[in-house]
PDB file of N, CA and C in Angstrom:
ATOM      1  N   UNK A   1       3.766  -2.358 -25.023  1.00  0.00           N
ATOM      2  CA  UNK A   1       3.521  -3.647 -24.398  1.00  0.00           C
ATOM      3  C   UNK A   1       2.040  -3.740 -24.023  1.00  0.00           C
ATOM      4  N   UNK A   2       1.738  -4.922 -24.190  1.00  0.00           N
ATOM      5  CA  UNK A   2       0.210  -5.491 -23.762  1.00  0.00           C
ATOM      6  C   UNK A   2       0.202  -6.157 -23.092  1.00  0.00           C
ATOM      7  N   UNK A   3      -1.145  -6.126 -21.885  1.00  0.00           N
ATOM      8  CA  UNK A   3      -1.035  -7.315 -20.960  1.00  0.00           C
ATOM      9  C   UNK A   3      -0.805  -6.828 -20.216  1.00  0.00           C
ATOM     10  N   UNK A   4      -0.852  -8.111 -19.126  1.00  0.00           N
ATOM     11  CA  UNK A   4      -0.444  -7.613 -17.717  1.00  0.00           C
ATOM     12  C   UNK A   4       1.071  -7.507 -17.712  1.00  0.00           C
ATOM     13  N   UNK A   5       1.407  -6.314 -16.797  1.00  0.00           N
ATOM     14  CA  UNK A   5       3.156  -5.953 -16.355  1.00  0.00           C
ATOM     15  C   UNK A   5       3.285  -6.868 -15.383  1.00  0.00           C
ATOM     16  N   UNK A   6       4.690  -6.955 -15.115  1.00  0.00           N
ATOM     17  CA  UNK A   6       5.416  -7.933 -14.170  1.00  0.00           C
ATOM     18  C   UNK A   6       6.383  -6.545 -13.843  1.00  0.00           C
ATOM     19  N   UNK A   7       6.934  -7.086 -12.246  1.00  0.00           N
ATOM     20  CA  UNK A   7       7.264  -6.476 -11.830  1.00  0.00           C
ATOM     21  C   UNK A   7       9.034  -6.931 -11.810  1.00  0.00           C
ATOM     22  N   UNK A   8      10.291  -6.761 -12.085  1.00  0.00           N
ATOM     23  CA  UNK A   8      11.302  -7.429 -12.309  1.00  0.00           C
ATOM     24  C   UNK A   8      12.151  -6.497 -11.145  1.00  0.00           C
ATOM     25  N   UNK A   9      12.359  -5.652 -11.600  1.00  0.00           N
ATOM     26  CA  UNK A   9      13.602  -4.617 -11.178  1.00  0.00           C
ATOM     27  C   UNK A   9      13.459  -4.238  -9.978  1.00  0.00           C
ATOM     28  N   UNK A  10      14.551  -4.048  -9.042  1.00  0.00           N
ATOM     29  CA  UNK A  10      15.032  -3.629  -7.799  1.00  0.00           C
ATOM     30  C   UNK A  10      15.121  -4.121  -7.192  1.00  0.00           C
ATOM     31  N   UNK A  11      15.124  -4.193  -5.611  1.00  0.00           N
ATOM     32  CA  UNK A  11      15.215  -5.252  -4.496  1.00  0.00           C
ATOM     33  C   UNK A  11      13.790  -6.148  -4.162  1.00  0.00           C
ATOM     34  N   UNK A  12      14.456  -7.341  -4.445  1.00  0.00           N
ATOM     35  CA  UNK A  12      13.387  -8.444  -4.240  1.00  0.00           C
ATOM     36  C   UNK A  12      13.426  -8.852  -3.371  1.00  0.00           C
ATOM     37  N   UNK A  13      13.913  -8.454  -1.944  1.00  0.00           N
ATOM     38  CA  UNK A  13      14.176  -8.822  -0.726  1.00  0.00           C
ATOM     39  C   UNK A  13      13.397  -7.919   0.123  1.00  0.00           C
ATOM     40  N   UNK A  14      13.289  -6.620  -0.393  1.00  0.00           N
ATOM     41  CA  UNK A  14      12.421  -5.525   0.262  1.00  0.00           C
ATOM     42  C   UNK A  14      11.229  -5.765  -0.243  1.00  0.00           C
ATOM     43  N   UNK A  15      11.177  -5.967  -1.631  1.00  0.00           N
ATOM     44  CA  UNK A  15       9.846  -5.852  -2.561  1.00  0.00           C
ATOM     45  C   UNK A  15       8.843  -6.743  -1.607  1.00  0.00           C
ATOM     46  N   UNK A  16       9.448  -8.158  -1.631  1.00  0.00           N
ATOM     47  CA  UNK A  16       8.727  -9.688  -0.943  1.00  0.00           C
ATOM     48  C   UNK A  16       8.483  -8.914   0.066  1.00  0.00           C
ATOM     49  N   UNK A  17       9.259  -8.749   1.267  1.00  0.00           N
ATOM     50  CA  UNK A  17       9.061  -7.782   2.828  1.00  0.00           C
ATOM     51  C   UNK A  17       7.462  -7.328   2.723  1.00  0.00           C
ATOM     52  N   UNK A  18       7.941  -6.397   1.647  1.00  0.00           N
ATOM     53  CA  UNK A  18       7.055  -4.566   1.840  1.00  0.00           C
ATOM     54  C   UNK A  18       5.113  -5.621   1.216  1.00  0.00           C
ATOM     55  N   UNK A  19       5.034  -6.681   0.178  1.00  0.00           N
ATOM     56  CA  UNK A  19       4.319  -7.112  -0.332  1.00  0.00           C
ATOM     57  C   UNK A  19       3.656  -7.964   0.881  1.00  0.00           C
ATOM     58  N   UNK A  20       4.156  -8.670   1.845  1.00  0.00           N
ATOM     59  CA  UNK A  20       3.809  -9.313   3.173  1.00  0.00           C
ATOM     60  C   UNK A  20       3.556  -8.676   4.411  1.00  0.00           C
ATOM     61  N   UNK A  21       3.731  -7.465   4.113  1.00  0.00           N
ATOM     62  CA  UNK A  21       3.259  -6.399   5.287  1.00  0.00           C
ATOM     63  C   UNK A  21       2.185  -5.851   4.611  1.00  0.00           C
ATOM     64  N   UNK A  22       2.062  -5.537   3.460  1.00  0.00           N
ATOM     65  CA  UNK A  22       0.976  -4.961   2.842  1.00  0.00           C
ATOM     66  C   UNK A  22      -0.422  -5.366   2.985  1.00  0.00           C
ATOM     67  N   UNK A  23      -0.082  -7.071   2.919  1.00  0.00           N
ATOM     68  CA  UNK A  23      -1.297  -8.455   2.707  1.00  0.00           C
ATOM     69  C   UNK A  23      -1.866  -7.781   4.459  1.00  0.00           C
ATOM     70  N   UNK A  24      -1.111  -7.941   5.039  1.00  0.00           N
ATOM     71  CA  UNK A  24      -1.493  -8.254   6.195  1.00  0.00           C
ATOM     72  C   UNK A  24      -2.380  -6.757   7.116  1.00  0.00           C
ATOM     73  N   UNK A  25      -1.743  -5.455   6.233  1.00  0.00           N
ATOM     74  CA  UNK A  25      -2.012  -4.550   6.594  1.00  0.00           C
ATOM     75  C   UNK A  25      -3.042  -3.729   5.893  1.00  0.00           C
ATOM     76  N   UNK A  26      -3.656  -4.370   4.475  1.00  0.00           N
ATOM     77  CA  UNK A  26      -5.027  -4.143   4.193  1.00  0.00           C
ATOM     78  C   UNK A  26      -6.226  -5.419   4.957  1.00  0.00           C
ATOM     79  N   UNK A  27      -5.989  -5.938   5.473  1.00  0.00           N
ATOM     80  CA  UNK A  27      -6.889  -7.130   6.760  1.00  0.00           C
ATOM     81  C   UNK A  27      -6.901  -6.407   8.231  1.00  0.00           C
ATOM     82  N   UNK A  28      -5.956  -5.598   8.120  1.00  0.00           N
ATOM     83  CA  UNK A  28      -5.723  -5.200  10.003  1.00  0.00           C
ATOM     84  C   UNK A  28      -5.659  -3.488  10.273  1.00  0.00           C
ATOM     85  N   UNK A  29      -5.198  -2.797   9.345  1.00  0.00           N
ATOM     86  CA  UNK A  29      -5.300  -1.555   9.353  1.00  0.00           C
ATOM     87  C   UNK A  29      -6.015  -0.596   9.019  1.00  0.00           C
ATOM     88  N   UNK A  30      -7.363   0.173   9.144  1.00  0.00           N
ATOM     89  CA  UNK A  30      -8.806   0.649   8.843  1.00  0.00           C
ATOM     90  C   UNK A  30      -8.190   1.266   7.946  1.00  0.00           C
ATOM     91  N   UNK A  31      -7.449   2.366   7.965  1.00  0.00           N
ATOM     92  CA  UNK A  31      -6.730   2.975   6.779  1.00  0.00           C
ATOM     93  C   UNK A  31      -6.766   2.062   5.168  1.00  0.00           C
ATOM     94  N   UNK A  32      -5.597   1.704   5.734  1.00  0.00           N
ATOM     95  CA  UNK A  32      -5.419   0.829   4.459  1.00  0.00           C
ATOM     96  C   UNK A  32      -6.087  -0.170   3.914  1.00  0.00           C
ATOM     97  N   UNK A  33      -7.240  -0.516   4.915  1.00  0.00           N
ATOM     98  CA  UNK A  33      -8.091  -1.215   4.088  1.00  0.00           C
ATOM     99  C   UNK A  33      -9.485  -0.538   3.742  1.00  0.00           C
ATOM    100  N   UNK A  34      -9.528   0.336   4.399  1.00  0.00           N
ATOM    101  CA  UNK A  34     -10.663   1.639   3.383  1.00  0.00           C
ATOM    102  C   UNK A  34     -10.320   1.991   2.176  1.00  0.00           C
ATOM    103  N   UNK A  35      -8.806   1.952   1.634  1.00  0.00           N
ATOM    104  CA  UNK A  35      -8.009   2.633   0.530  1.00  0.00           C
ATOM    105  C   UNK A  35      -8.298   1.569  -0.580  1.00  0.00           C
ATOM    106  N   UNK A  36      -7.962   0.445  -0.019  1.00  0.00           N
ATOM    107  CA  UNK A  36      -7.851  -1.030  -0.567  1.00  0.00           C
ATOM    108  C   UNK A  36      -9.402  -2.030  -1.490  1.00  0.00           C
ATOM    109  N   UNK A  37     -10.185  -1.563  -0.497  1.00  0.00           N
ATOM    110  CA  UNK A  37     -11.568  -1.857  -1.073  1.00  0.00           C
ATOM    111  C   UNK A  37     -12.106  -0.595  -1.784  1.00  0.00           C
ATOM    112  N   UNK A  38     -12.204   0.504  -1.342  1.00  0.00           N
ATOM    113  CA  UNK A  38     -12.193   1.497  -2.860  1.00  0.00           C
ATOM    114  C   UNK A  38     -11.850   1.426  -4.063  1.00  0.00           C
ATOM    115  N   UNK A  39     -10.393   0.899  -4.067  1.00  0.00           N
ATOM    116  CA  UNK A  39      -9.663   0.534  -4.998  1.00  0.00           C
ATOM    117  C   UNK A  39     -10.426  -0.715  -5.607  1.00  0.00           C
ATOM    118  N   UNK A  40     -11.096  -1.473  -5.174  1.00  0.00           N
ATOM    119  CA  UNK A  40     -11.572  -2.604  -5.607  1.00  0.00           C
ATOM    120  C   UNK A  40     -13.089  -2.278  -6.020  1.00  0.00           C
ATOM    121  N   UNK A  41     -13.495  -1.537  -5.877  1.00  0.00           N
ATOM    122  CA  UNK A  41     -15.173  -1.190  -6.154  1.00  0.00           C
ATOM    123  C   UNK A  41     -14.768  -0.439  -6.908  1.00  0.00           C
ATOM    124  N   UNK A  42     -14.034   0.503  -7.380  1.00  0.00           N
ATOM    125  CA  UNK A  42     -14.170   0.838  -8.100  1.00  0.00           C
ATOM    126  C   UNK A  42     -13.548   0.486 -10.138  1.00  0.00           C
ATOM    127  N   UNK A  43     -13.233  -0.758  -9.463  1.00  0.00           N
ATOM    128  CA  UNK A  43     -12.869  -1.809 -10.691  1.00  0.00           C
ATOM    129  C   UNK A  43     -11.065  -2.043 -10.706  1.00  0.00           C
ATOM    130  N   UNK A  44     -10.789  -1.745 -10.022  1.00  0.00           N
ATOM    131  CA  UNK A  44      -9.168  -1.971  -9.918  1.00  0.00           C
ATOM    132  C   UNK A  44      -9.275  -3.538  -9.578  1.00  0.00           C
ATOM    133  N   UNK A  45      -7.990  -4.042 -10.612  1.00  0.00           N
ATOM    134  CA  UNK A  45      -7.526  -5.673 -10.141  1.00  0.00           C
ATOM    135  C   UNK A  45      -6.843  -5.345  -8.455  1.00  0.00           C
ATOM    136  N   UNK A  46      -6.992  -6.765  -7.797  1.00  0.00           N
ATOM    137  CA  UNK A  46      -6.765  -7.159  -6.637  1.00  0.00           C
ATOM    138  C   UNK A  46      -5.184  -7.033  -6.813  1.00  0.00           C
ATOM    139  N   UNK A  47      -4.390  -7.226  -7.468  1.00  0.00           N
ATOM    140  CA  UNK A  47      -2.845  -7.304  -7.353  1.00  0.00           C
ATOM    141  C   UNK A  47      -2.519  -5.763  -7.337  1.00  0.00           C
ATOM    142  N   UNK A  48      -3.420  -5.055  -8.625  1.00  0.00           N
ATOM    143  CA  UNK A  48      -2.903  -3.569  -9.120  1.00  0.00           C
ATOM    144  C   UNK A  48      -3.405  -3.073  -7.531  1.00  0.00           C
ATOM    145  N   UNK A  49      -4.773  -3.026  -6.818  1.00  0.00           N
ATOM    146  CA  UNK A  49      -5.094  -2.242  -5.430  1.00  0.00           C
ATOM    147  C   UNK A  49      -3.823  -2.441  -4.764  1.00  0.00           C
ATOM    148  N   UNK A  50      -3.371  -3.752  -4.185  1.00  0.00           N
ATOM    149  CA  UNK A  50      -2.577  -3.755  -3.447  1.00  0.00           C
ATOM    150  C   UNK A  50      -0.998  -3.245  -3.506  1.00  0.00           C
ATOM    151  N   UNK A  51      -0.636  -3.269  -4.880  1.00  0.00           N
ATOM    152  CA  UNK A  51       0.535  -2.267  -4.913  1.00  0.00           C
ATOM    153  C   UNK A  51       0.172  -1.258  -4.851  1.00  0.00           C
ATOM    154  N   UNK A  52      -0.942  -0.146  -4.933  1.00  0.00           N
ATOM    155  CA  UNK A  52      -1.146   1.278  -4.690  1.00  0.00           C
ATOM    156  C   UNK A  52      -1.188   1.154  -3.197  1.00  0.00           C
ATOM    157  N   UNK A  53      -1.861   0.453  -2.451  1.00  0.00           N
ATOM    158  CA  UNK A  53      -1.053   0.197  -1.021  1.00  0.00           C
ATOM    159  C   UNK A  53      -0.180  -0.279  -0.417  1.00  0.00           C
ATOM    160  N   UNK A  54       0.876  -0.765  -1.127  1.00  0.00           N
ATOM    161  CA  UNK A  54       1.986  -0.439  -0.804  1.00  0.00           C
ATOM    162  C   UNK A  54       2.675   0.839  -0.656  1.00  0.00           C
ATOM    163  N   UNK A  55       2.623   1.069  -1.864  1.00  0.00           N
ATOM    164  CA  UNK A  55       2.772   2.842  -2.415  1.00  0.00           C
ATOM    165  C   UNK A  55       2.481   3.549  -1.088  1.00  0.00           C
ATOM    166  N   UNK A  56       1.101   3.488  -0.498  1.00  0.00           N
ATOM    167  CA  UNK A  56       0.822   3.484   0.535  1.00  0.00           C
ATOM    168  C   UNK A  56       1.249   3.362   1.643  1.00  0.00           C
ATOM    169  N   UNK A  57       1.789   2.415   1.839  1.00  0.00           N
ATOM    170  CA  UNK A  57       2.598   2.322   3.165  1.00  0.00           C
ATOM    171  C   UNK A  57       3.464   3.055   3.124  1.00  0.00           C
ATOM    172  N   UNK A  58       4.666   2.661   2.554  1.00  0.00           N
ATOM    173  CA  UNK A  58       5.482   3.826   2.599  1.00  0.00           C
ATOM    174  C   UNK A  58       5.801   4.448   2.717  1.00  0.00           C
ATOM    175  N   UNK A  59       4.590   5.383   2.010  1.00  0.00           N
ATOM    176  CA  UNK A  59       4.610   7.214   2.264  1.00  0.00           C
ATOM    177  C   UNK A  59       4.069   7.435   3.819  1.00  0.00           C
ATOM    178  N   UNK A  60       3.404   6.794   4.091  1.00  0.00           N
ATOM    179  CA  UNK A  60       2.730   6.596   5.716  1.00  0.00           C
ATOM    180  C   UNK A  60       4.018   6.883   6.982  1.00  0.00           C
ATOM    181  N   UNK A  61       4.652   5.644   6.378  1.00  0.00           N
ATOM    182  CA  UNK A  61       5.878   6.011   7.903  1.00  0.00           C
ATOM    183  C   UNK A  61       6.855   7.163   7.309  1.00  0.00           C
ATOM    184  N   UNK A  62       6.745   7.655   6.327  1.00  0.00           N
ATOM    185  CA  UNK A  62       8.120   8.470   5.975  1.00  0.00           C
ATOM    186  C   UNK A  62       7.353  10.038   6.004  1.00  0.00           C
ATOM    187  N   UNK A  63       5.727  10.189   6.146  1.00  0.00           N
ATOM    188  CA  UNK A  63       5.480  11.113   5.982  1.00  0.00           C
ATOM    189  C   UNK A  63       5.754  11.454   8.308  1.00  0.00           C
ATOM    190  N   UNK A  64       5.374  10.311   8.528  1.00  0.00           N
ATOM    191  CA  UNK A  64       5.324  10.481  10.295  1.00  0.00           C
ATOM    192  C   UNK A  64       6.905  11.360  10.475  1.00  0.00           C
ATOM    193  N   UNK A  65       7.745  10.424  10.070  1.00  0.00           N
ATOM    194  CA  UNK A  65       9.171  10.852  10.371  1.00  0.00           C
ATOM    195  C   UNK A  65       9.813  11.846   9.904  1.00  0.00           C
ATOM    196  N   UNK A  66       8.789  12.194   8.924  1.00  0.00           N
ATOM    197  CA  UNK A  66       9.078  13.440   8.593  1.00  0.00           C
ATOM    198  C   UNK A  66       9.135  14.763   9.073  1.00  0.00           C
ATOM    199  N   UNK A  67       7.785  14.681  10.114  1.00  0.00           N
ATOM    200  CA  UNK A  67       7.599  15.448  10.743  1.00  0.00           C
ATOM    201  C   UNK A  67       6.980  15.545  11.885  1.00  0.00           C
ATOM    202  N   UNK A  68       8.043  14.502  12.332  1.00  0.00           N
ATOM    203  CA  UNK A  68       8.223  13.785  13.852  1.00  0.00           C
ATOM    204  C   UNK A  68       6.873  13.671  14.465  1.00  0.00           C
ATOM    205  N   UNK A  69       6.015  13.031  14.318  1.00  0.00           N
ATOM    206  CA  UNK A  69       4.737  13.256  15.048  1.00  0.00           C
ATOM    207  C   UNK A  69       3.835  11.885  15.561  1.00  0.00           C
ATOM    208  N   UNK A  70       3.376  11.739  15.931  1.00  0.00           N
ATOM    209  CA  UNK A  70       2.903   9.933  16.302  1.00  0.00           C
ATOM    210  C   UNK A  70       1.678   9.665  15.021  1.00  0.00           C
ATOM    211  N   UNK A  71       1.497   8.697  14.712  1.00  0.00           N
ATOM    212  CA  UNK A  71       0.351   8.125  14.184  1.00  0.00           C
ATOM    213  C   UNK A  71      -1.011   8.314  14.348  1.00  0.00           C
ATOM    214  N   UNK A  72      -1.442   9.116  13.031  1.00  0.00           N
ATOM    215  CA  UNK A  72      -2.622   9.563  13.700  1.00  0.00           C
ATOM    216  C   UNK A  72      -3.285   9.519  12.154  1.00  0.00           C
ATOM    217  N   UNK A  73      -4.641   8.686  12.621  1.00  0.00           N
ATOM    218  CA  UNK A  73      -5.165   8.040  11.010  1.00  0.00           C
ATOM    219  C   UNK A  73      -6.090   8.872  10.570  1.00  0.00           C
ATOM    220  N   UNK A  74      -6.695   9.774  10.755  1.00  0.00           N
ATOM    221  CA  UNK A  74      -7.465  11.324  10.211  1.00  0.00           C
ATOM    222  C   UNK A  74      -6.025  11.756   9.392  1.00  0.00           C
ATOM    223  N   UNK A  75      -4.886  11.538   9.275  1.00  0.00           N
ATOM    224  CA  UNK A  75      -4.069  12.394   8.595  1.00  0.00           C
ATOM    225  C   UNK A  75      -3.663  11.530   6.898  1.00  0.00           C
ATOM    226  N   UNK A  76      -4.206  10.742   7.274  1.00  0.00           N
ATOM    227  CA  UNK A  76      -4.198   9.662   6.197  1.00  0.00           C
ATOM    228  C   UNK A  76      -5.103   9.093   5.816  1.00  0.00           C
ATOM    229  N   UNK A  77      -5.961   9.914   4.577  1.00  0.00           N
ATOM    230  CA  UNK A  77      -7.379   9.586   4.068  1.00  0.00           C
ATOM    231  C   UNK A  77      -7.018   8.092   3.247  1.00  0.00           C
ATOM    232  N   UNK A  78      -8.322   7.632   3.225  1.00  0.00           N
ATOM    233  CA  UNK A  78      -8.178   6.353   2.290  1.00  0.00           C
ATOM    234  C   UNK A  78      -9.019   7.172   1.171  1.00  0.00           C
TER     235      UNK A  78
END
C-alpha cells in the first residue's frame, strides 16, 4: 500500500477519547510537548507526531501504576 494509512480498526470510542486528550496534552504537558515538537523538527507529519504521543500517553500512566509511584517527569524523557 501507498499513501497515507488510515486508521480503521478497534475502539473508536477510546481511539476519539485517547486522540482529545492527546491534542490537549501536547499544548499543556512539557513532556509531551518536548516529544511532540522533536517529532516535528525533525520532519515527522503533524498527525504521524501526534499518534507517537499517544503511544505516549499510555505507556506514561501504565508505566506509574506499574510501579506504584507518583508522577515524576525526569522519568519520562521526551
Amino acid at each position: 500500500m501507498r499513501g497515507q494509512r488510515a486508521i480503521w480498526g478497534g475502539r473508536a470510542d477510546v481511539r476519539r477519547t485517547l486522540y482529545m486528550a492527546t491534542l490537549v496534552a501536547v499544548r499543556h504537558n512539557p513532556v509531551l510537548q518536548a516529544y511532540y515538537e522533536r517529532l516535528l523538527a525533525v520532519g515527522k507529519r503533524k498527525k504521524v507526531a501526534l499518534v507517537a504521543a499517544m503511544r505516549k500517553l499510555i505507556t506514561m500512566p501504565n508505566a506509574i501504576a506499574r510501579h506504584g509511584s507518583q508522577w515524576d517527569p525526569t522519568l519520562h524523557p521526551a
